[in-house]
Protein backbone atom coordinates (compact mmCIF):
# COMPACT_ATOMS: atom_id res chain seq x y z
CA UNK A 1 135.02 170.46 72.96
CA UNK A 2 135.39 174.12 71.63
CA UNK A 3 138.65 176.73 71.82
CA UNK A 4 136.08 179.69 72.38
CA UNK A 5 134.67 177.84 75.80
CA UNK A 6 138.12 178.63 78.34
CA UNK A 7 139.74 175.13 76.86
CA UNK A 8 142.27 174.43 79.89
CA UNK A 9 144.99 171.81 79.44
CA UNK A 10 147.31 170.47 82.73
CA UNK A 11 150.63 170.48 82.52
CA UNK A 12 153.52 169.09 85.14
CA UNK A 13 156.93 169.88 85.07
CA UNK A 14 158.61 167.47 87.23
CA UNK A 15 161.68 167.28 89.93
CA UNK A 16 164.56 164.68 89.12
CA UNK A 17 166.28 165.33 92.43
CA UNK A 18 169.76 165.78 90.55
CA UNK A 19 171.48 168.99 89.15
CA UNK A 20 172.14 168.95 85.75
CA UNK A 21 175.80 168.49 86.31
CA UNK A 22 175.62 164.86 87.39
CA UNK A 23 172.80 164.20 84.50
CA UNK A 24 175.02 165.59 81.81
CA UNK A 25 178.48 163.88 83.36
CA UNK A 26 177.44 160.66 82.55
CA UNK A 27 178.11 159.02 79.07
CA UNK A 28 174.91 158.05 78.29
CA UNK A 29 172.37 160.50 79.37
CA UNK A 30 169.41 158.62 78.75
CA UNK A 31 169.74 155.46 80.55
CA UNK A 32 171.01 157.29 83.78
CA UNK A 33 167.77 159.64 83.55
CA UNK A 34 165.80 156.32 83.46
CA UNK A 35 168.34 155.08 86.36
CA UNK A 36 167.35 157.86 88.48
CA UNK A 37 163.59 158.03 87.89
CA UNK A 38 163.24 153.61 88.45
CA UNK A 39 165.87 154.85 91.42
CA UNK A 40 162.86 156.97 93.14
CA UNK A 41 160.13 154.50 92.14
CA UNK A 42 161.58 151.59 93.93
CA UNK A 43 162.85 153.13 96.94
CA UNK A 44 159.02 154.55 97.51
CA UNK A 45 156.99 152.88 95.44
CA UNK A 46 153.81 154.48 97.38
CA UNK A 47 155.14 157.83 97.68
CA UNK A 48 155.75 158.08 93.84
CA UNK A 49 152.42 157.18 93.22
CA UNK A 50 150.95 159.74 95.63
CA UNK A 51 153.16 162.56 94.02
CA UNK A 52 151.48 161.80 91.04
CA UNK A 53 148.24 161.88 92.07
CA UNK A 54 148.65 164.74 93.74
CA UNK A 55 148.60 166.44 90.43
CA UNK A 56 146.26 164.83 88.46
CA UNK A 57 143.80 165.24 91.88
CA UNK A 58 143.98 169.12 91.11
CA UNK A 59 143.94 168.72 87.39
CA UNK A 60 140.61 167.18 87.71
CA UNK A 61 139.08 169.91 90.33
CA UNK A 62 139.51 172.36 87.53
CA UNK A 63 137.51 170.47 85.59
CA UNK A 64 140.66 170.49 82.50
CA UNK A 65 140.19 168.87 79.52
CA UNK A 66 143.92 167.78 79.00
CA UNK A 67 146.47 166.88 81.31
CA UNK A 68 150.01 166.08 80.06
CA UNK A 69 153.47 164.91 82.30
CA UNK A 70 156.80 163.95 81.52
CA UNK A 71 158.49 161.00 79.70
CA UNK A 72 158.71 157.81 81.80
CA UNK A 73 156.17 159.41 84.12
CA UNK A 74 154.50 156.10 84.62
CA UNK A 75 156.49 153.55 86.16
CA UNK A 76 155.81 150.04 86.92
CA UNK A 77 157.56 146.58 86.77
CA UNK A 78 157.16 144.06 84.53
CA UNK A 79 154.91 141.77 86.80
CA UNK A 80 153.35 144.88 88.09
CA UNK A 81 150.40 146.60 86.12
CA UNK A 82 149.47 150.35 85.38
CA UNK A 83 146.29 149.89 87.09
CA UNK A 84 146.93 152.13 89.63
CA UNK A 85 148.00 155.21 86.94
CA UNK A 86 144.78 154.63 84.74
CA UNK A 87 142.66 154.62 88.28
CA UNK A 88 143.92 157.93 88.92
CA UNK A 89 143.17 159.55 85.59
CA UNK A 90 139.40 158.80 86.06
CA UNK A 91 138.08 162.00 86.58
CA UNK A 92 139.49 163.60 83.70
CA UNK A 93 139.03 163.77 79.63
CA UNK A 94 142.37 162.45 78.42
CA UNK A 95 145.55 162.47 80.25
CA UNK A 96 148.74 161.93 77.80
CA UNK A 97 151.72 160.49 80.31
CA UNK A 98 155.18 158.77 79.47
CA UNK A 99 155.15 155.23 80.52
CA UNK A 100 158.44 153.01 81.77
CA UNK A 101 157.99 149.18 81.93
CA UNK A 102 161.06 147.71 84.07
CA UNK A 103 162.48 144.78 82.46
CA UNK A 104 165.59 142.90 82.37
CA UNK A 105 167.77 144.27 80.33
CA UNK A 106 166.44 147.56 78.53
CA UNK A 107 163.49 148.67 80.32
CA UNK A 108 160.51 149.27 77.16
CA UNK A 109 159.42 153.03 77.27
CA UNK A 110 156.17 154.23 75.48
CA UNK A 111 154.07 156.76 75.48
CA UNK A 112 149.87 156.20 76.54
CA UNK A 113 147.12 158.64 75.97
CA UNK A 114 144.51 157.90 78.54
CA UNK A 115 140.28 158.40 78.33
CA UNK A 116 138.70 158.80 81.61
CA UNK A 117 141.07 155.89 82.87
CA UNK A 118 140.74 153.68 79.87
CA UNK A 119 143.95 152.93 78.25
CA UNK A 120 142.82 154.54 74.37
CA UNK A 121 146.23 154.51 72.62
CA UNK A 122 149.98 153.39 73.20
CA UNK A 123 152.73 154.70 71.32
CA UNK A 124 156.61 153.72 71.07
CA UNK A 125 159.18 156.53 71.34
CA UNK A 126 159.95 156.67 67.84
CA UNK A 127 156.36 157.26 66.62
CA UNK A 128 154.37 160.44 66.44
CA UNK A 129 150.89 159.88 66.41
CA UNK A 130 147.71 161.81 64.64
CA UNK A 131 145.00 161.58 67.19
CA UNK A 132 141.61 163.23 67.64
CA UNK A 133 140.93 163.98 71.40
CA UNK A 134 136.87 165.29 71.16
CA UNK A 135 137.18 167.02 68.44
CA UNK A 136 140.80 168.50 68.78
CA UNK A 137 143.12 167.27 66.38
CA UNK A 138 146.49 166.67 68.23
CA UNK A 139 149.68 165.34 67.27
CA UNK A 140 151.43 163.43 70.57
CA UNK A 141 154.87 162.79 70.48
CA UNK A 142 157.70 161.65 72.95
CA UNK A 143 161.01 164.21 72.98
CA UNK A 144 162.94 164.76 69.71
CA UNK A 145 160.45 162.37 68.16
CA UNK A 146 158.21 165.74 67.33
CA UNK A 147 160.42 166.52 64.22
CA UNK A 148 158.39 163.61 62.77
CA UNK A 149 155.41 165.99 62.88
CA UNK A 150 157.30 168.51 61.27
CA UNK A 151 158.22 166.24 58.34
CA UNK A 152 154.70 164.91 58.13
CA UNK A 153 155.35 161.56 59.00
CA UNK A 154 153.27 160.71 61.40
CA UNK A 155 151.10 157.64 62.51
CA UNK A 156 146.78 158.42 62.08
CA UNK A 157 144.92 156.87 64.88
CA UNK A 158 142.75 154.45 63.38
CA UNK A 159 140.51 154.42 67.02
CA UNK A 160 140.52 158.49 67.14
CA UNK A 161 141.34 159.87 63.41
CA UNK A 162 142.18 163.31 62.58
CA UNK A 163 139.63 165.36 60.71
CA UNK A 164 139.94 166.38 57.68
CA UNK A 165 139.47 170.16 58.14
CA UNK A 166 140.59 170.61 61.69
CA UNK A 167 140.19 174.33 63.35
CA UNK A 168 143.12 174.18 65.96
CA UNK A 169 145.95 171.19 65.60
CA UNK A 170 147.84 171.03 69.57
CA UNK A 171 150.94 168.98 69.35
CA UNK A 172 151.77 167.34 72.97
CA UNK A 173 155.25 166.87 73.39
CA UNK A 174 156.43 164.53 76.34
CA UNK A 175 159.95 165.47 76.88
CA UNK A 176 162.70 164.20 79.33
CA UNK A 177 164.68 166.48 80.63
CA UNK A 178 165.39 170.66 80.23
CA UNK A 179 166.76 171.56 76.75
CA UNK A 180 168.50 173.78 75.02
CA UNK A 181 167.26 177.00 72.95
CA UNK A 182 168.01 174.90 69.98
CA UNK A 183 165.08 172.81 71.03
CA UNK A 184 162.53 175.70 71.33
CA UNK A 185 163.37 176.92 68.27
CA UNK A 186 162.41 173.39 66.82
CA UNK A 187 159.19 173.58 68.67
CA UNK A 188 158.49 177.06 66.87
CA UNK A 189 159.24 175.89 63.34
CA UNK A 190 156.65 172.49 64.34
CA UNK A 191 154.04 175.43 65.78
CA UNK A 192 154.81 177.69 62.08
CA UNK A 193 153.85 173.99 59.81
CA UNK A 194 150.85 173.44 61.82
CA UNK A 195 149.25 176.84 61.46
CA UNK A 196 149.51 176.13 57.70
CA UNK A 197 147.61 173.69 58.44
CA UNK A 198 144.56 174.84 61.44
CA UNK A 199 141.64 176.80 60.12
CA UNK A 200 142.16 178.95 63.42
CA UNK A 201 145.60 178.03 64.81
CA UNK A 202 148.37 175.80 66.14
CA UNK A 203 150.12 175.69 69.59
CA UNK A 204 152.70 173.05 71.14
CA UNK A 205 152.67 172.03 74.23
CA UNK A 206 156.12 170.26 76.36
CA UNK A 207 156.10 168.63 79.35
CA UNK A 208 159.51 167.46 81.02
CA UNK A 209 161.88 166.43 83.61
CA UNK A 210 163.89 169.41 85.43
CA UNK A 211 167.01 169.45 87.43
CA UNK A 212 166.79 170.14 91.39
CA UNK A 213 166.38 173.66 92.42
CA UNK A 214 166.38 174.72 88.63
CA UNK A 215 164.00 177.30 86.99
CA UNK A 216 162.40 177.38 83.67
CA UNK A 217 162.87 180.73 82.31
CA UNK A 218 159.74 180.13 79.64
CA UNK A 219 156.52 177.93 80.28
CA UNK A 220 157.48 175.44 76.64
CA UNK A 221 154.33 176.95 75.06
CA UNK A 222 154.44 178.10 71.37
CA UNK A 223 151.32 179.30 69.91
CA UNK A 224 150.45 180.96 66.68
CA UNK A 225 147.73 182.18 64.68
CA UNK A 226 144.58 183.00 66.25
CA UNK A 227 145.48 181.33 69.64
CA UNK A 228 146.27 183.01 73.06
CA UNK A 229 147.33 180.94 75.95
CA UNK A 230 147.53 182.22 79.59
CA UNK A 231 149.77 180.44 82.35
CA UNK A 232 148.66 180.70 86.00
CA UNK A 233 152.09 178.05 87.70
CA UNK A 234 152.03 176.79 90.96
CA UNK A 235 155.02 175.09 92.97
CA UNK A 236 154.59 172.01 94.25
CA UNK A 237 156.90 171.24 97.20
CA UNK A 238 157.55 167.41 97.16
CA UNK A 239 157.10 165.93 100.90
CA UNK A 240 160.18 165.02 103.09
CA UNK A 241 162.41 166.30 99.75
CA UNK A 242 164.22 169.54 98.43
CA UNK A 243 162.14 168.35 95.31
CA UNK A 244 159.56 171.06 93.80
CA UNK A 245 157.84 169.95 91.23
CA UNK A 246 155.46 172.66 88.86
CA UNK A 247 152.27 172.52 87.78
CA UNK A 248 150.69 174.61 84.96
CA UNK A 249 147.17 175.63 84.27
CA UNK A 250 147.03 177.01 80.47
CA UNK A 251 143.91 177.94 79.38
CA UNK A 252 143.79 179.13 75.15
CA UNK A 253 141.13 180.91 74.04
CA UNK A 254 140.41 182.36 70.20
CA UNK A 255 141.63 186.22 69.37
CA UNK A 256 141.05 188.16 66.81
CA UNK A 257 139.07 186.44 63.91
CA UNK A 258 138.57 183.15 61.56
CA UNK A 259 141.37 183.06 59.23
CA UNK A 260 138.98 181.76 56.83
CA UNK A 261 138.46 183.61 53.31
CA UNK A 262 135.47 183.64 51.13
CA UNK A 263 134.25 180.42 50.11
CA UNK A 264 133.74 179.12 46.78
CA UNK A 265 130.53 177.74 45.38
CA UNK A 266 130.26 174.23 44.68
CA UNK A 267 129.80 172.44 41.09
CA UNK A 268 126.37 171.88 39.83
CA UNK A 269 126.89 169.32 37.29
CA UNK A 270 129.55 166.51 36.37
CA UNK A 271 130.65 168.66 33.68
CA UNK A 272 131.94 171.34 35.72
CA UNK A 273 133.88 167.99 38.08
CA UNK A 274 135.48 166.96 34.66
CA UNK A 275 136.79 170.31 33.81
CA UNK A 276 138.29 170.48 37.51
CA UNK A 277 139.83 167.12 36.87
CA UNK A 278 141.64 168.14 34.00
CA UNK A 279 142.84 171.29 35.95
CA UNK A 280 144.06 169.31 38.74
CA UNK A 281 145.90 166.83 36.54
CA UNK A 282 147.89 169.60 34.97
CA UNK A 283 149.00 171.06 38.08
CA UNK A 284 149.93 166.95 39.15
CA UNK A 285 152.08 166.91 36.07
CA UNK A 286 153.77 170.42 37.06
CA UNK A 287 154.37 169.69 40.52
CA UNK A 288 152.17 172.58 41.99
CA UNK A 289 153.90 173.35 45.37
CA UNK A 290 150.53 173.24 47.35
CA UNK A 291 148.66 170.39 45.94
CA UNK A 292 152.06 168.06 45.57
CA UNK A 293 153.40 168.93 49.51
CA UNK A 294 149.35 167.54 50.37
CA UNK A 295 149.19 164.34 48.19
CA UNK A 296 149.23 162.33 51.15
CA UNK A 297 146.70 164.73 53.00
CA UNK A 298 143.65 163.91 50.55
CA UNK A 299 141.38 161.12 51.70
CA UNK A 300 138.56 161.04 49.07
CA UNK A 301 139.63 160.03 45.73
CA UNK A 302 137.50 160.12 42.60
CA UNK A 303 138.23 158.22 39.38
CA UNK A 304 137.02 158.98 35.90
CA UNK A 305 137.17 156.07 34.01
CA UNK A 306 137.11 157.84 30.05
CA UNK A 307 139.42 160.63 31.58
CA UNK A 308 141.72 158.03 33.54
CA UNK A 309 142.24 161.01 35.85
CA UNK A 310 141.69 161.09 39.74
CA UNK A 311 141.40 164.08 41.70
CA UNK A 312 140.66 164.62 45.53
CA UNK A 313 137.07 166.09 46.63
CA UNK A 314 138.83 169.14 47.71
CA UNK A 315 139.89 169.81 44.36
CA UNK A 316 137.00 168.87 41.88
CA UNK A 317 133.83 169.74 44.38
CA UNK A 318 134.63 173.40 43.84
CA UNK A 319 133.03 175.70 40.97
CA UNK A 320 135.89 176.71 38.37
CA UNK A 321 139.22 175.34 40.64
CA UNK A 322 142.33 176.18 39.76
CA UNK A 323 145.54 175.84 41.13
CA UNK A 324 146.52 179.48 41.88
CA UNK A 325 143.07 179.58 43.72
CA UNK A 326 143.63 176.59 45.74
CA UNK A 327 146.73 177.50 46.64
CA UNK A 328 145.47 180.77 48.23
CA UNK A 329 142.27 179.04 49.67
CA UNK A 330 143.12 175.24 50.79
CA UNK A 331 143.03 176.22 54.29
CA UNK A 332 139.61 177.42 53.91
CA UNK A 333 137.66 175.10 52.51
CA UNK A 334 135.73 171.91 53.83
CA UNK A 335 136.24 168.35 52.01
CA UNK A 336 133.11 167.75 53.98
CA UNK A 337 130.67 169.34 51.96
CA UNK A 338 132.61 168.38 48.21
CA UNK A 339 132.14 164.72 49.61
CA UNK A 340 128.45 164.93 50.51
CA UNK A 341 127.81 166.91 47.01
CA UNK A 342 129.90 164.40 44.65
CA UNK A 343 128.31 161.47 46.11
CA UNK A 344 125.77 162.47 43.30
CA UNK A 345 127.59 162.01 40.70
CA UNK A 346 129.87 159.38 41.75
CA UNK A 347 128.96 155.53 43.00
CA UNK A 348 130.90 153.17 45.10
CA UNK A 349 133.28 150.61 44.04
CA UNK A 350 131.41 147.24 44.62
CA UNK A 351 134.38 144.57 43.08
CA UNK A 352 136.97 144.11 45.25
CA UNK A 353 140.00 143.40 43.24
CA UNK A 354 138.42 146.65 40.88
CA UNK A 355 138.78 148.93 44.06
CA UNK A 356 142.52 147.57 45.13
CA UNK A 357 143.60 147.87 41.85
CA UNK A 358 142.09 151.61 41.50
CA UNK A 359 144.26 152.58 44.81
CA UNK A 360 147.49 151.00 43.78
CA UNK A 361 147.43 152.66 40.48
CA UNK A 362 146.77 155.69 42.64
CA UNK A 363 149.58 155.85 44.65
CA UNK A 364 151.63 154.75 41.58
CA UNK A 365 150.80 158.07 40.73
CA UNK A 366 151.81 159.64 43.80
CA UNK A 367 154.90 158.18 44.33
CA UNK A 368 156.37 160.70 41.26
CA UNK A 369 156.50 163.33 43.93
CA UNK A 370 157.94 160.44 46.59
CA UNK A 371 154.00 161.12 48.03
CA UNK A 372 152.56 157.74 49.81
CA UNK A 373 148.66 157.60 49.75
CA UNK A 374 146.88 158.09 53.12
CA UNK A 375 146.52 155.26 55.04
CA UNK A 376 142.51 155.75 55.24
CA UNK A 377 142.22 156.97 51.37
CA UNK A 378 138.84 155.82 49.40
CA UNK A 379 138.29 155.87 45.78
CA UNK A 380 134.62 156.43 43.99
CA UNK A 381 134.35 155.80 40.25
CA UNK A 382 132.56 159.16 38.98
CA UNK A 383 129.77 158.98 36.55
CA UNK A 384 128.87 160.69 33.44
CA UNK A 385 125.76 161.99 33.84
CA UNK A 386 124.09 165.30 33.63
């Protein structure tokens, strides 16, 4: 799936049928929201389904590759299943939806990211997850939820992981209802620590609830970096209702160039990945601002047993690192060509116990910078050979 080829993402911005005045009078704001939406479920359960599909219908005849709606979007009882949702998602890529299960008591609200109408992942609405959707690294989360993905604290899809070098990051955010400017400015400072991140850039992405007859003044989008994203909205007048529900076409293309620098040459010998160790070991101990804020970023460990030093492939693959250079170049570089090079001079860990023990002591070592290791880390031992 590729920026440069029109990528077009869906998004609906749906009616509640209330002003914001009786949404905001009551005490607790997010169980009457959920009131009103289970509300217009039951009293037409068919015609809340077919508004729905209405949408995701014309998602899928312009062919998008992403289609996101509100919070709680989904709605089904307990004895009921979400069958009928996943059936209409069929015809396109991945569809990223808020899901309410009624229940007795406190209804259970999650979040599901859907593939071609197969249920891929299903996420609480207190967990922001790391997913690869083809080849786009995304971070999903429901409302206020997204600060997790500011703070790096975020859930990795073990079904669809991130990369490791990912060109563009989109964060989907599934939001309830309208928010303040406080909000958007939350959404830019998540959009400014993802571009740190993207080779090529960042953008966020909101979906939400709005009051009846209300406008949005701004489409939610915030992009950065080398991304441009064009809306084309439509209204969508809700049948037999003063409901109008909106529905957004984005499509983000690439401007202007890679952000990438010049790329370093890679090591020729393990003498030159011993030297590296060393370097990155020093700037461990003095809590370089780069490599210490990405402990919990590197995946591919390697351990030199007479050094008693590890260092991620990132790091030691490169001719003559240092930490001022990596610093200025992290963005640019690709752990996937380190990792393919220091398989040469490194060999997996065959004992068991040898390579548990290995990744404890590692994030022993992290945890002086309160770093956890990552969740899919690996450790090779390297070896001293010329």
């Amino acid at each position: 799936m590729s920026i440069d080829q029109n990528f077009k993402v869906a998004r609906s911005i749906l009616d509640l049928g209330i002003r914001k005045k009786e949404l905001k009078e009551n005490d607790n704001l997010g169980k009457k929201l959920r009131n009103v939406l289970i509300e217009n479920y039951k009293n037409d359960k068919q015609k809340y389904k077919d508004r729905l599909n209405k949408m995701i219908e014309k998602a899928s005849q312009i062919n998008v590759d992403i289609m996101i709606l509100p919070a709680l979007s989904f709605i089904h009882s307990s004895n009921e299943k979400a069958a009928d949702y996943l059936d209409m998602c069929k015809k396109i890529p991945w569809v990223i939806s808020g899901k309410l299960e009624i229940r007795e008591g406190r209804s259970r609200e999650t979040c599901v990211i859907i593939e071609n109408g197969n249920m891929a992942e299903e996420i609480d609405d207190a967990t922001a997850l790391g997913v690869s959707l083809n080849g786009i690294d995304s971070r999903i989360a429901v409302s206020s939820t997204i600060k997790k993905i500011r703070d790096a604290s975020i859930e990795v899809s073990e079904i669809n992981p991130c990369q490791d070098e990912p060109d563009y990051i989109y964060a989907f955010n599934i939001g309830h209802q309208q928010y303040t400017g406080r909000y958007r400015r939350t959404l830019k400072s998540i959009t400014r620590e993802l571009n740190k991140e993207a080779e090529k850039g960042a953008a966020v992405f909101l979906s939400y609830w709005k009051y009846i007859h209300a406008s949005t003044y701004y489409h939610w989008l915030e992009n950065l970096g080398n991304l441009d994203a064009g809306v084309n909205r439509e209204h969508i007048e809700v049948e037999n209702s003063a409901k109008k529900d909106y529905f957004d076409i984005i499509k983000v293309k690439q401007i202007g160039g890679n952000k990438k620098m010049g790329r370093k040459e890679l090591v020729e010998n393990i003498e030159e990945v011993r030297e590296n160790l060393k370097r990155f070991e020093a700037a461990f101990n003095n809590g370089r601002t780069e490599i210490t804020k990405k402990l919990s970023q590197f995946k591919r460990w390697y351990y030199d047993e007479k050094l008693d030093i590890f260092g991620p492939s990132k790091f030691i693959g490169y001719k003559e690192m240092q930490a001022e250079i990596y610093d200025n170049i992290y963005k640019n570089i690709d752990g996937r060509e380190t990792e393919q090079l220091l398989e040469e001079f490194s060999r997996e860990i065959e004992d068991e116990e040898k390579r548990k023990e290995l990744l404890m002591e590692l994030e022993s070592r992290l945890s002086s910078y309160d770093k956890k290791i990552n969740k899919t880390a690996s450790v090779r031992i390297l070896e001293h050979r010329s």
